[in-house]
PDB file of N, CA and C in Angstrom:
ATOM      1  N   UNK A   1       0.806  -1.205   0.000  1.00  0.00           N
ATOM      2  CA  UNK A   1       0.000   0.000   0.000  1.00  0.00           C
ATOM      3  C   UNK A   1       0.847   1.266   0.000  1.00  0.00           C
ATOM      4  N   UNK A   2       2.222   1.306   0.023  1.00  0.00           N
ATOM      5  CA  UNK A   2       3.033   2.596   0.085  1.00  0.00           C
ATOM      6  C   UNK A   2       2.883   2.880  -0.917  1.00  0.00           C
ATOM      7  N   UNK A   3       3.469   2.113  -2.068  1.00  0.00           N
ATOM      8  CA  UNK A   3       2.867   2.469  -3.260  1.00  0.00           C
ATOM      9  C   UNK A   3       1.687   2.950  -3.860  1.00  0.00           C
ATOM     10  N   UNK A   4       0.547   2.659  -3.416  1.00  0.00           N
ATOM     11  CA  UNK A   4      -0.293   3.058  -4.066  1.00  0.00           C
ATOM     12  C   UNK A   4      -0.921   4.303  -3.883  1.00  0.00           C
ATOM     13  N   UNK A   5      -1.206   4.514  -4.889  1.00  0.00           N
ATOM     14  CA  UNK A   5      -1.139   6.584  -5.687  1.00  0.00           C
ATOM     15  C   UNK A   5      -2.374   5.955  -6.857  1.00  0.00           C
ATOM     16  N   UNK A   6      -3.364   7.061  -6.786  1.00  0.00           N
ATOM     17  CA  UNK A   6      -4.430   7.255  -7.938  1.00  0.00           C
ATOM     18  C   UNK A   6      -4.493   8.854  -8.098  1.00  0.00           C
ATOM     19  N   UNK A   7      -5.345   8.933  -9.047  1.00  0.00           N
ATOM     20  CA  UNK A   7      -5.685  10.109  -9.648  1.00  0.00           C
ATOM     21  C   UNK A   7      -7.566  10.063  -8.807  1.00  0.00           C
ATOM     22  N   UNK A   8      -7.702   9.216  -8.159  1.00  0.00           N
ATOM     23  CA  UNK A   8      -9.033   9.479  -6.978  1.00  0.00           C
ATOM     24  C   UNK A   8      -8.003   9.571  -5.711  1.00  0.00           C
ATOM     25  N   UNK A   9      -9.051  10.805  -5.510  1.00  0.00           N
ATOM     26  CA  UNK A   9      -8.777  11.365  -4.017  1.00  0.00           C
ATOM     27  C   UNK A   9      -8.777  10.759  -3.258  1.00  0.00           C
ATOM     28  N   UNK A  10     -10.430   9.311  -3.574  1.00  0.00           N
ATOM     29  CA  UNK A  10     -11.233   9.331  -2.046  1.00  0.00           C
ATOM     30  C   UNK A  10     -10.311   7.749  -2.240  1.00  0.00           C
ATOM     31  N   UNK A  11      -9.715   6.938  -3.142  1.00  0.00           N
ATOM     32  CA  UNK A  11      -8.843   5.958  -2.957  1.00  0.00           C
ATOM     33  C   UNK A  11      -7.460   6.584  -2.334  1.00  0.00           C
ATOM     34  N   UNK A  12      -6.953   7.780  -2.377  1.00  0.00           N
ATOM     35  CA  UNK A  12      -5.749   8.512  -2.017  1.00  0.00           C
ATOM     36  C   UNK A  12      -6.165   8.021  -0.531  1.00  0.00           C
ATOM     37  N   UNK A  13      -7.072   8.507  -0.185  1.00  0.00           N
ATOM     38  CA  UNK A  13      -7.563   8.953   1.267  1.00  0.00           C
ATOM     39  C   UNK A  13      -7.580   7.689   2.207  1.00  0.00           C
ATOM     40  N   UNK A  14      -8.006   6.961   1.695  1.00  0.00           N
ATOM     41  CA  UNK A  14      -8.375   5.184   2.331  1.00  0.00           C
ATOM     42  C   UNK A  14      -7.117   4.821   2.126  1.00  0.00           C
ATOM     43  N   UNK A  15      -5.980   5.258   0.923  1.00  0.00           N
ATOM     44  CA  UNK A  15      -4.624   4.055   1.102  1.00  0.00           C
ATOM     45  C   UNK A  15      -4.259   5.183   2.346  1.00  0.00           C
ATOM     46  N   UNK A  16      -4.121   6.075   2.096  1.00  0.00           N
ATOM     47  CA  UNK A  16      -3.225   6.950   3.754  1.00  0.00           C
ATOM     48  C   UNK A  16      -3.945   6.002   5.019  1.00  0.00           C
ATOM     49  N   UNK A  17      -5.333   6.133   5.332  1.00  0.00           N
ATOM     50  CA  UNK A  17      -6.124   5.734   6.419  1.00  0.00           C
ATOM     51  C   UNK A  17      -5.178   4.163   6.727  1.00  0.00           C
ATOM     52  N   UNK A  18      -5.380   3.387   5.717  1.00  0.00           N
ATOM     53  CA  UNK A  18      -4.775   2.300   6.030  1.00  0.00           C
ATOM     54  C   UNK A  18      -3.429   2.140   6.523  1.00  0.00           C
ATOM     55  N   UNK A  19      -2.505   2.932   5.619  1.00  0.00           N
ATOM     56  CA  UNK A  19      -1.502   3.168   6.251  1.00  0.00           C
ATOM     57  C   UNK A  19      -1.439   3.514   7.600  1.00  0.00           C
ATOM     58  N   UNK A  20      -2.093   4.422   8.035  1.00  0.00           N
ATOM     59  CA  UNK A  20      -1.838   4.997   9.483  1.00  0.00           C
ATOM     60  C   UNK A  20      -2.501   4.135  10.385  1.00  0.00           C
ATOM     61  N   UNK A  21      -2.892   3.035  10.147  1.00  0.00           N
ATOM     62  CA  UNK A  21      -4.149   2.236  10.892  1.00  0.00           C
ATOM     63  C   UNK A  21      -3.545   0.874  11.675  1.00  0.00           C
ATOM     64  N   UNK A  22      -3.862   0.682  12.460  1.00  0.00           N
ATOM     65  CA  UNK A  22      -3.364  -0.475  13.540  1.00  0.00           C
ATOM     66  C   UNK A  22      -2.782  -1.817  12.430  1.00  0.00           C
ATOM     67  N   UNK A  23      -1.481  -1.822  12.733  1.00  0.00           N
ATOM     68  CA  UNK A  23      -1.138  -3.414  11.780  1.00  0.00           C
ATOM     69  C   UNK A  23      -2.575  -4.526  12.066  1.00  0.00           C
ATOM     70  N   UNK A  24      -2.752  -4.912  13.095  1.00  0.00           N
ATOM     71  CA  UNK A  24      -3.195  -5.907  13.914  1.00  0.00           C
ATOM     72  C   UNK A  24      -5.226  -6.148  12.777  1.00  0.00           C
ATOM     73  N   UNK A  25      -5.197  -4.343  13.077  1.00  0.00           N
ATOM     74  CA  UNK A  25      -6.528  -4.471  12.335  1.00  0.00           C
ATOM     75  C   UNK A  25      -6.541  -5.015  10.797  1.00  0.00           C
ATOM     76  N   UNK A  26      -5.252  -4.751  10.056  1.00  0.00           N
ATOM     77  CA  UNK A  26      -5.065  -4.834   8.703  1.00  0.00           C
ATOM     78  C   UNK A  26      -5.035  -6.436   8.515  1.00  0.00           C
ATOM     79  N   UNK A  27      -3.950  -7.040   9.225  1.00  0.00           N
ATOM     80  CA  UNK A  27      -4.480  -8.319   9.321  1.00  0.00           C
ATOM     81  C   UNK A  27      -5.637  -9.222   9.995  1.00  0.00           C
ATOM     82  N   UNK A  28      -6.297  -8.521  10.392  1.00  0.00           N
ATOM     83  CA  UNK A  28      -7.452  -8.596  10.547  1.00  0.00           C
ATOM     84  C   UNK A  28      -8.324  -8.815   9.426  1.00  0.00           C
ATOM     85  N   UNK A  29      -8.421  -7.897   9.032  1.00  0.00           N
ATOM     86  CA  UNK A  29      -9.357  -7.492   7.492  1.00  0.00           C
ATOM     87  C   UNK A  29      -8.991  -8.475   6.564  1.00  0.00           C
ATOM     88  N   UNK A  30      -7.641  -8.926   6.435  1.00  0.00           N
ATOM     89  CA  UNK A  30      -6.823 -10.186   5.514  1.00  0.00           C
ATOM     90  C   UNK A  30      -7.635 -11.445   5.677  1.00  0.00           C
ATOM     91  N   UNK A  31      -7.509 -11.661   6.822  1.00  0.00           N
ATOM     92  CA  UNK A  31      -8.216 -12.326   7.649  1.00  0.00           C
ATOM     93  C   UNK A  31      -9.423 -13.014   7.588  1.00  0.00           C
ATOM     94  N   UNK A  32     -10.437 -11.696   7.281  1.00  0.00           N
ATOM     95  CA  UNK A  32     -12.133 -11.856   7.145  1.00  0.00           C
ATOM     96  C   UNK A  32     -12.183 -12.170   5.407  1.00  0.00           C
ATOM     97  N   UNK A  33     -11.511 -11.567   5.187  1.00  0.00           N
ATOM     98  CA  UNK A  33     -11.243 -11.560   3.228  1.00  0.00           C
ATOM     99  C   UNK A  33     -11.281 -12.920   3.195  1.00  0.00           C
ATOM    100  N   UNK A  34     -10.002 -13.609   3.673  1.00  0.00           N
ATOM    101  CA  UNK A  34      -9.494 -14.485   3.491  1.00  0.00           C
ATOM    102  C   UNK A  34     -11.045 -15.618   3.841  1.00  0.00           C
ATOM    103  N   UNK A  35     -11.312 -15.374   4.710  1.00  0.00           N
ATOM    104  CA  UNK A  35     -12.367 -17.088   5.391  1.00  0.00           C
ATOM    105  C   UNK A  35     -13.918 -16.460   4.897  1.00  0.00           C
ATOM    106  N   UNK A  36     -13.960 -15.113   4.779  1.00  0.00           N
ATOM    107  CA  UNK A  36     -15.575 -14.763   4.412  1.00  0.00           C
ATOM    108  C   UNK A  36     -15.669 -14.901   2.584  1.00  0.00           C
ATOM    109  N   UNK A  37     -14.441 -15.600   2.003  1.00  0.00           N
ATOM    110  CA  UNK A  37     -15.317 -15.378   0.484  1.00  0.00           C
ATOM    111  C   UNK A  37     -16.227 -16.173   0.351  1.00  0.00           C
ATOM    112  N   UNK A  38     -16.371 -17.553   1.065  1.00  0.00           N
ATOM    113  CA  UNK A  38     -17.021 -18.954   0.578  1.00  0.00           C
ATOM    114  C   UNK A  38     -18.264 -18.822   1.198  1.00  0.00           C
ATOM    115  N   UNK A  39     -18.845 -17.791   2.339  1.00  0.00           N
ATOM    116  CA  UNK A  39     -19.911 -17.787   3.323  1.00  0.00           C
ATOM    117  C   UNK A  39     -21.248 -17.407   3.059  1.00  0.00           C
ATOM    118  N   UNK A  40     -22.446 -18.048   2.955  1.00  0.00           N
ATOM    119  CA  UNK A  40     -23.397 -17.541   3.396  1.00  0.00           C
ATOM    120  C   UNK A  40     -23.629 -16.160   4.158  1.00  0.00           C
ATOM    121  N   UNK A  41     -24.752 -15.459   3.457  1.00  0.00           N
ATOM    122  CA  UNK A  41     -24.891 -14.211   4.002  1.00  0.00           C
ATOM    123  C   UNK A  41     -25.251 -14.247   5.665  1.00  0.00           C
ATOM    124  N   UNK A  42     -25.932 -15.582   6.332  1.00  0.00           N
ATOM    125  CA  UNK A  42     -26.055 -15.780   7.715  1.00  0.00           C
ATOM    126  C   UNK A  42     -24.823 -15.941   8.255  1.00  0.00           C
ATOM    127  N   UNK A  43     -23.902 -16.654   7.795  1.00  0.00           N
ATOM    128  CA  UNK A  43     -22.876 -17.306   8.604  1.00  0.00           C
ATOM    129  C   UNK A  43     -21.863 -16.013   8.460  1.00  0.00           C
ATOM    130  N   UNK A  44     -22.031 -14.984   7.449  1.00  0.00           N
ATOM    131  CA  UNK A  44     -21.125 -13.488   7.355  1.00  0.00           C
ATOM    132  C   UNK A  44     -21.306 -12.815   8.599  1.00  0.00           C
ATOM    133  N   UNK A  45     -22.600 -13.003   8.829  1.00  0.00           N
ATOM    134  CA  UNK A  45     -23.492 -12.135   9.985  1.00  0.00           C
ATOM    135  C   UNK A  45     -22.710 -12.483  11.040  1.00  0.00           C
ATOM    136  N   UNK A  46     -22.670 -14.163  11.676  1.00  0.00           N
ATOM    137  CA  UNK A  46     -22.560 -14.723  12.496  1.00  0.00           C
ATOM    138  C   UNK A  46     -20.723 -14.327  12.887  1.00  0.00           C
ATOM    139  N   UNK A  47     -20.427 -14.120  11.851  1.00  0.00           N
ATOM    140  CA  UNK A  47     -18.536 -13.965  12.188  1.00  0.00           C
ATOM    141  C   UNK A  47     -18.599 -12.869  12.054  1.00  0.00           C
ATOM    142  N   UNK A  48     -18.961 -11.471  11.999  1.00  0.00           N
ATOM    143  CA  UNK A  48     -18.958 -10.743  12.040  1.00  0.00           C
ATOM    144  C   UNK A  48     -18.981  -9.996  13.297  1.00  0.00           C
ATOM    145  N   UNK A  49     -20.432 -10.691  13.861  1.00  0.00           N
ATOM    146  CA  UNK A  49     -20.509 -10.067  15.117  1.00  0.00           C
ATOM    147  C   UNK A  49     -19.836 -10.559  16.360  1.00  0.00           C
ATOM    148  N   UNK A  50     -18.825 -12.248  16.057  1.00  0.00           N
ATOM    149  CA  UNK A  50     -17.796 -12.607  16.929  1.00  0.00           C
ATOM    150  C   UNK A  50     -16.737 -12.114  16.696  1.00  0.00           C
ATOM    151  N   UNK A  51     -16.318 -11.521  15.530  1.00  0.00           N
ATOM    152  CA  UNK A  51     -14.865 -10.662  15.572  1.00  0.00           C
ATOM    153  C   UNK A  51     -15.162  -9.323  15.884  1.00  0.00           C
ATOM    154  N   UNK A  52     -16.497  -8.506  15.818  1.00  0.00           N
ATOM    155  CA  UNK A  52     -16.443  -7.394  16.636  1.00  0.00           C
ATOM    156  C   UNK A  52     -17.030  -7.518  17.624  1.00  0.00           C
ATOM    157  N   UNK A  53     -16.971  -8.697  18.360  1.00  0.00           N
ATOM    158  CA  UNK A  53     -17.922  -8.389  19.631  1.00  0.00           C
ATOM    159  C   UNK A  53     -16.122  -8.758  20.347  1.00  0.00           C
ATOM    160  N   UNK A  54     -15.078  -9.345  20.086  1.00  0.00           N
ATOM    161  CA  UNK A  54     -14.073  -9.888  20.304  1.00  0.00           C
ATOM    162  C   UNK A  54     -13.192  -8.940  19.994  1.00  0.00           C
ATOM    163  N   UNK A  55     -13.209  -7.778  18.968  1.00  0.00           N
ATOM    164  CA  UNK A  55     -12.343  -6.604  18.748  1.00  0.00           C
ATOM    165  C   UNK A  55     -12.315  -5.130  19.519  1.00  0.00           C
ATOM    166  N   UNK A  56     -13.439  -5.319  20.169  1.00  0.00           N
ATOM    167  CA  UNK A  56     -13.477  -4.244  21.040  1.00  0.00           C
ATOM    168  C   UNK A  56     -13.341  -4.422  22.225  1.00  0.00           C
ATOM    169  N   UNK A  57     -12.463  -5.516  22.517  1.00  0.00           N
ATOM    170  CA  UNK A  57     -11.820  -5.780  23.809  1.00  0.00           C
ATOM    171  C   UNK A  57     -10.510  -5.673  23.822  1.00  0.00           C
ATOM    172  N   UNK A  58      -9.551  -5.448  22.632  1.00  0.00           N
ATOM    173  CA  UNK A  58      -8.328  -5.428  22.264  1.00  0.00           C
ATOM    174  C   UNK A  58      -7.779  -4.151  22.319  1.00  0.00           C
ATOM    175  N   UNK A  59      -6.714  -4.088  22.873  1.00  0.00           N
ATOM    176  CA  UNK A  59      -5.828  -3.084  23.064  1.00  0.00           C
ATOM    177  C   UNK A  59      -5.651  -1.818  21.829  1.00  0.00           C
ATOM    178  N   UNK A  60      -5.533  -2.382  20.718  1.00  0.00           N
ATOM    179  CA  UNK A  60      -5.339  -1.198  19.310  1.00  0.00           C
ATOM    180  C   UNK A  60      -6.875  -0.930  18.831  1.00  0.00           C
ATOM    181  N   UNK A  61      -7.568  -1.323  19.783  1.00  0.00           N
ATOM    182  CA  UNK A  61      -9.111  -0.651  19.052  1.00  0.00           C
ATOM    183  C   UNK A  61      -9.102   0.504  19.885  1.00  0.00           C
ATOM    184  N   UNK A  62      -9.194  -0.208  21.630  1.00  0.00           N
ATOM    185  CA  UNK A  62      -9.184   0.857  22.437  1.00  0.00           C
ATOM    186  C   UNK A  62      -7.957   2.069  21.988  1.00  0.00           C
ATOM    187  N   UNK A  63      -7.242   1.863  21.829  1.00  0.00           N
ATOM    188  CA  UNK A  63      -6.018   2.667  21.720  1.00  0.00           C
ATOM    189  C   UNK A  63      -6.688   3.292  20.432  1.00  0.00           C
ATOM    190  N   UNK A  64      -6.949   2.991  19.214  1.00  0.00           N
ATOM    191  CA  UNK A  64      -7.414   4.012  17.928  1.00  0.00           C
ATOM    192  C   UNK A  64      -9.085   4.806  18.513  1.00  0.00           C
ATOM    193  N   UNK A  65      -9.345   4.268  19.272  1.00  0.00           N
ATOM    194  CA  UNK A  65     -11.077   5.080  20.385  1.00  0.00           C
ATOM    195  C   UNK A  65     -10.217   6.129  20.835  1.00  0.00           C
ATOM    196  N   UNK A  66      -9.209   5.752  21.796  1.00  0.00           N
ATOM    197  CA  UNK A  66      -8.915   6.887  22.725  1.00  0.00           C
ATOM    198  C   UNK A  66      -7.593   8.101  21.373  1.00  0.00           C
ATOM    199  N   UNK A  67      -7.422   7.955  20.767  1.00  0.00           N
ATOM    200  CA  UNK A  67      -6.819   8.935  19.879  1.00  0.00           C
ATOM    201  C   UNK A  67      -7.723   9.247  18.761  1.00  0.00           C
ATOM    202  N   UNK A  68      -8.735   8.918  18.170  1.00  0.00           N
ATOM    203  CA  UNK A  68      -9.507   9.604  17.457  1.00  0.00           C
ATOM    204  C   UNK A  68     -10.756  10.371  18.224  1.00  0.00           C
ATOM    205  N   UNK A  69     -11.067   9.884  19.393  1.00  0.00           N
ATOM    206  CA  UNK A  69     -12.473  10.487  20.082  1.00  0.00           C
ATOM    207  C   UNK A  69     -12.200  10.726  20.979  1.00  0.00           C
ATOM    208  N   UNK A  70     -11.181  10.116  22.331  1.00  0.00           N
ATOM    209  CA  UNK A  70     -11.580  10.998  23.425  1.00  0.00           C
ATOM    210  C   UNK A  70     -10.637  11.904  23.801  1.00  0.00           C
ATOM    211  N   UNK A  71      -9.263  11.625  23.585  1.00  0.00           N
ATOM    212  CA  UNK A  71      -8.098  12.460  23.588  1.00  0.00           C
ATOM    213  C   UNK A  71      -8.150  13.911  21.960  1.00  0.00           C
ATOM    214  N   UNK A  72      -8.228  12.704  21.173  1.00  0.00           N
ATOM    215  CA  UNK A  72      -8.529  13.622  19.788  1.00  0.00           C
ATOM    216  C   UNK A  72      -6.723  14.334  19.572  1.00  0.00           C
ATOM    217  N   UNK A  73      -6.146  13.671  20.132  1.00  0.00           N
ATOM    218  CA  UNK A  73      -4.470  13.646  19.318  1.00  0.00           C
ATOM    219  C   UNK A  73      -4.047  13.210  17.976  1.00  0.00           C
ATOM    220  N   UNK A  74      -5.331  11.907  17.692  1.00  0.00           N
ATOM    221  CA  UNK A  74      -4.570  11.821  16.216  1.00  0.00           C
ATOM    222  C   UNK A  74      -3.380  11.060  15.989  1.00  0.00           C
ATOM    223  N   UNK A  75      -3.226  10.565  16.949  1.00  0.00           N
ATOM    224  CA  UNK A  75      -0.956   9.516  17.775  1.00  0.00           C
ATOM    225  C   UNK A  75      -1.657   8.575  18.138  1.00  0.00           C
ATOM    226  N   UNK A  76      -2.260   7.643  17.457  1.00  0.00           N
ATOM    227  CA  UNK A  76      -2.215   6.415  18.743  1.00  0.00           C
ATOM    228  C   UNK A  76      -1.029   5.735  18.223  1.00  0.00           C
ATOM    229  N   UNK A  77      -0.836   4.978  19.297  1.00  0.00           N
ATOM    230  CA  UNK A  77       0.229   4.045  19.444  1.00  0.00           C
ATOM    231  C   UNK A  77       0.357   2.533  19.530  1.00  0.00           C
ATOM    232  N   UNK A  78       0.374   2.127  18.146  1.00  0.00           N
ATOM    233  CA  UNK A  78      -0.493   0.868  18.258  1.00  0.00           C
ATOM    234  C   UNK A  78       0.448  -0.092  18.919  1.00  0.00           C
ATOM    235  N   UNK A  79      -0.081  -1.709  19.364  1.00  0.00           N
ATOM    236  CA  UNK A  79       0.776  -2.357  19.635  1.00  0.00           C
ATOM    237  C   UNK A  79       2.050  -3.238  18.811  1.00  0.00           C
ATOM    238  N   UNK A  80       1.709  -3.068  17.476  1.00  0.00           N
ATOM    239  CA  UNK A  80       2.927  -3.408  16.156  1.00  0.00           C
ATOM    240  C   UNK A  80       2.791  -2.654  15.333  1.00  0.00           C
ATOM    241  N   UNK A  81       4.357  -2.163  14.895  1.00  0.00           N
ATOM    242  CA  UNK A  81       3.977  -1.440  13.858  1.00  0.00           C
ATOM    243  C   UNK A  81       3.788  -2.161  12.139  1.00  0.00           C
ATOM    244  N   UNK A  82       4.158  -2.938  12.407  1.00  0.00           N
ATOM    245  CA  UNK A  82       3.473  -4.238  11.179  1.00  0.00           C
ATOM    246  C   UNK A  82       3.203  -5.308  11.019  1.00  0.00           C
ATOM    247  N   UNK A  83       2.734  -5.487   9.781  1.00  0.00           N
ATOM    248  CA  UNK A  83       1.720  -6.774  10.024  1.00  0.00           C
ATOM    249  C   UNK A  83       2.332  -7.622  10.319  1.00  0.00           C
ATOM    250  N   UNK A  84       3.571  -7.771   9.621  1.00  0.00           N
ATOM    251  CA  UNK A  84       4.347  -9.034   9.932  1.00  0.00           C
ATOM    252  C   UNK A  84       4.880  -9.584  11.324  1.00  0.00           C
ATOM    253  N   UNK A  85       4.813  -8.292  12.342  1.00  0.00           N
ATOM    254  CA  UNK A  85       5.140  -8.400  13.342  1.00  0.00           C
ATOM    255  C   UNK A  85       3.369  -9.230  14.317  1.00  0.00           C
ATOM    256  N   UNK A  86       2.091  -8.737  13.791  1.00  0.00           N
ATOM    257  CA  UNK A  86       0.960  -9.203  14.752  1.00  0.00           C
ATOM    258  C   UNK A  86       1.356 -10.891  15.040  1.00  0.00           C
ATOM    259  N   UNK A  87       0.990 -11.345  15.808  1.00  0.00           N
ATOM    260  CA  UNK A  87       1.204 -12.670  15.759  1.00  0.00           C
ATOM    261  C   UNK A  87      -0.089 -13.504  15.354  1.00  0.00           C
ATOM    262  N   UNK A  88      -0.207 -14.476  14.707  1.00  0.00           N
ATOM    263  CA  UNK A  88      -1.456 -14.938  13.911  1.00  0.00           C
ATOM    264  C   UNK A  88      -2.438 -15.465  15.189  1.00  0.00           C
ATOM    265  N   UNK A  89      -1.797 -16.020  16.356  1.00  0.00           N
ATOM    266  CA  UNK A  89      -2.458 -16.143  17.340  1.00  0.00           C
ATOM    267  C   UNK A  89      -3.743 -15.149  17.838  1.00  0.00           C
ATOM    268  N   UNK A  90      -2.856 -13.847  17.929  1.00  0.00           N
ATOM    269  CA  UNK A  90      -3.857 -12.805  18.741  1.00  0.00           C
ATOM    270  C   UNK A  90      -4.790 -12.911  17.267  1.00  0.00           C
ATOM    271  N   UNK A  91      -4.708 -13.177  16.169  1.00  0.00           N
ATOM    272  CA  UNK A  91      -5.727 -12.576  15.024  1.00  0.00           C
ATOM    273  C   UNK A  91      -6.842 -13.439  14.716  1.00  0.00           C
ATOM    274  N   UNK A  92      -6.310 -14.894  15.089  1.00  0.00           N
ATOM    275  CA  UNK A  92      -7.216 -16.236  15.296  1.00  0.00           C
ATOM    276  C   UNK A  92      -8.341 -16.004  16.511  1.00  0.00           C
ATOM    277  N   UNK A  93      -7.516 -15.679  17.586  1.00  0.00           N
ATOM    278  CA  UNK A  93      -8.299 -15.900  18.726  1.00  0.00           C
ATOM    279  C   UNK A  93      -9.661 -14.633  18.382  1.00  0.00           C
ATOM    280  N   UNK A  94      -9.651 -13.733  17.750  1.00  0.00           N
ATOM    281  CA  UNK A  94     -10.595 -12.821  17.993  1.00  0.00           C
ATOM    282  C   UNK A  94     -12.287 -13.713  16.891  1.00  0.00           C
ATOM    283  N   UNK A  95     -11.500 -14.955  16.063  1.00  0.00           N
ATOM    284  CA  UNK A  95     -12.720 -15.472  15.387  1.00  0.00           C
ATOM    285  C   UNK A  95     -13.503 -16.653  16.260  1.00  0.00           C
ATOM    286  N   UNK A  96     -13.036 -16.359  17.672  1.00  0.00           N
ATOM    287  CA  UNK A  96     -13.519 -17.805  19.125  1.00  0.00           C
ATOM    288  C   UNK A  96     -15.200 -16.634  19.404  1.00  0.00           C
ATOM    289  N   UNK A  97     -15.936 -17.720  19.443  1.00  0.00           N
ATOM    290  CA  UNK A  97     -17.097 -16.910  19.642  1.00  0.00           C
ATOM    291  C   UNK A  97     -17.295 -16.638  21.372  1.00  0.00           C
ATOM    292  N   UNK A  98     -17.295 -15.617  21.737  1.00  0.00           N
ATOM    293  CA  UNK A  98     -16.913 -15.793  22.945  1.00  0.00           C
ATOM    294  C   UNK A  98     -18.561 -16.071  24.017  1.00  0.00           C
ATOM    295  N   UNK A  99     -19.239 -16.551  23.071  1.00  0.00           N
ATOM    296  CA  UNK A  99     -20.960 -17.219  23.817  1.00  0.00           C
ATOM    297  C   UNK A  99     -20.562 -18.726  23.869  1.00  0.00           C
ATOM    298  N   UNK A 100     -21.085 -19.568  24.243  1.00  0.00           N
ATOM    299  CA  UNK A 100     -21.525 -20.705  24.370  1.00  0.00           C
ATOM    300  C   UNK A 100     -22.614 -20.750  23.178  1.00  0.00           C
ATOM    301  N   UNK A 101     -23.665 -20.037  22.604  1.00  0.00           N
ATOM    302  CA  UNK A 101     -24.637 -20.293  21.850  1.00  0.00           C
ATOM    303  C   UNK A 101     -24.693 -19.032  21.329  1.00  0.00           C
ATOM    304  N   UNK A 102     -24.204 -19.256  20.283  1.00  0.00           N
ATOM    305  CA  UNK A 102     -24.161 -17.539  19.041  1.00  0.00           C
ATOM    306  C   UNK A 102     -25.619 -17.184  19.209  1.00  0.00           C
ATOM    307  N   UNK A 103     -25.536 -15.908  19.281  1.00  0.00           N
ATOM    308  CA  UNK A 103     -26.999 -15.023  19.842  1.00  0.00           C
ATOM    309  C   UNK A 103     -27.662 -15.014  17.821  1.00  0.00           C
ATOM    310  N   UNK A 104     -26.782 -15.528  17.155  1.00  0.00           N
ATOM    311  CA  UNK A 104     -27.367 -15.121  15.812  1.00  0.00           C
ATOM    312  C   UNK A 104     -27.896 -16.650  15.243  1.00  0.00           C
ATOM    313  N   UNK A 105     -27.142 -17.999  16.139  1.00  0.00           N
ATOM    314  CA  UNK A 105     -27.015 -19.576  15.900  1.00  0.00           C
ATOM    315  C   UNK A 105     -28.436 -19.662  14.692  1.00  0.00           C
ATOM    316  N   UNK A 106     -29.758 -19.062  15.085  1.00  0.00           N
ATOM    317  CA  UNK A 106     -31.086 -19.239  14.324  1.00  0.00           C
ATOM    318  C   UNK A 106     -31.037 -18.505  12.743  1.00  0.00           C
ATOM    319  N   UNK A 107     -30.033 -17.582  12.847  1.00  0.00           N
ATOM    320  CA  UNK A 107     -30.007 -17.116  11.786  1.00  0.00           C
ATOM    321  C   UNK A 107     -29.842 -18.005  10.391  1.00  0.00           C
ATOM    322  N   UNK A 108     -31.136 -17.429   9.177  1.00  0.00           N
ATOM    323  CA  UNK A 108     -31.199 -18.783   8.025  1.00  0.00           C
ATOM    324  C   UNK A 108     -30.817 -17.803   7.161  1.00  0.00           C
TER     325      UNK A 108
END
């Protein structure tokens, strides 16, 4: 993504965002890419709401909350500064549903 440069702004704008954006989340997103192409629109639902019900307990979410909204510095400080550094562990564990019985399980 260093590379990438368009003649659109609003793609200019999203490669910077990414750039400046938590490694951890980026492989993250790799992540959902990666296991959500084959899924049912229920079962999208269903991992969706276990990796964000599981991502907002993590240190670089809180940390990008408290520098975009409550501090409003604009510096957070994530916990890697690249991807290669997240460990696949912490990126696995956030797809563990953390219910006993997915609140969405009925979903058809």
């Amino acid at each position: 993504f260093d590379s990438l440069h368009a003649d659109d702004g609003w793609l200019n704008k999203a490669g910077q965002t990414f750039r400046e954006g938590s490694a951890s989340t980026a492989r993250l997103t790799l992540a959902l890419f990666e296991r959500g192409a084959a899924l049912s629109l229920a079962d999208a639902f269903r991992l969706e709401l276990t990796v964000s019900s599981q991502r907002v307990k993590h240190a670089d979410f809180i940390e990008g909350v408290r520098a975009r909204l409550i501090d409003k510095d604009h510096r957070p400080r994530w916990t890697w500064g690249r991807l290669v550094d997240v460990p696949s562990d912490e990126v696995m564990a956030l797809f563990n549903p953390p219910w006993d019985d997915h609140p969405l399980a009925d979903l058809k």
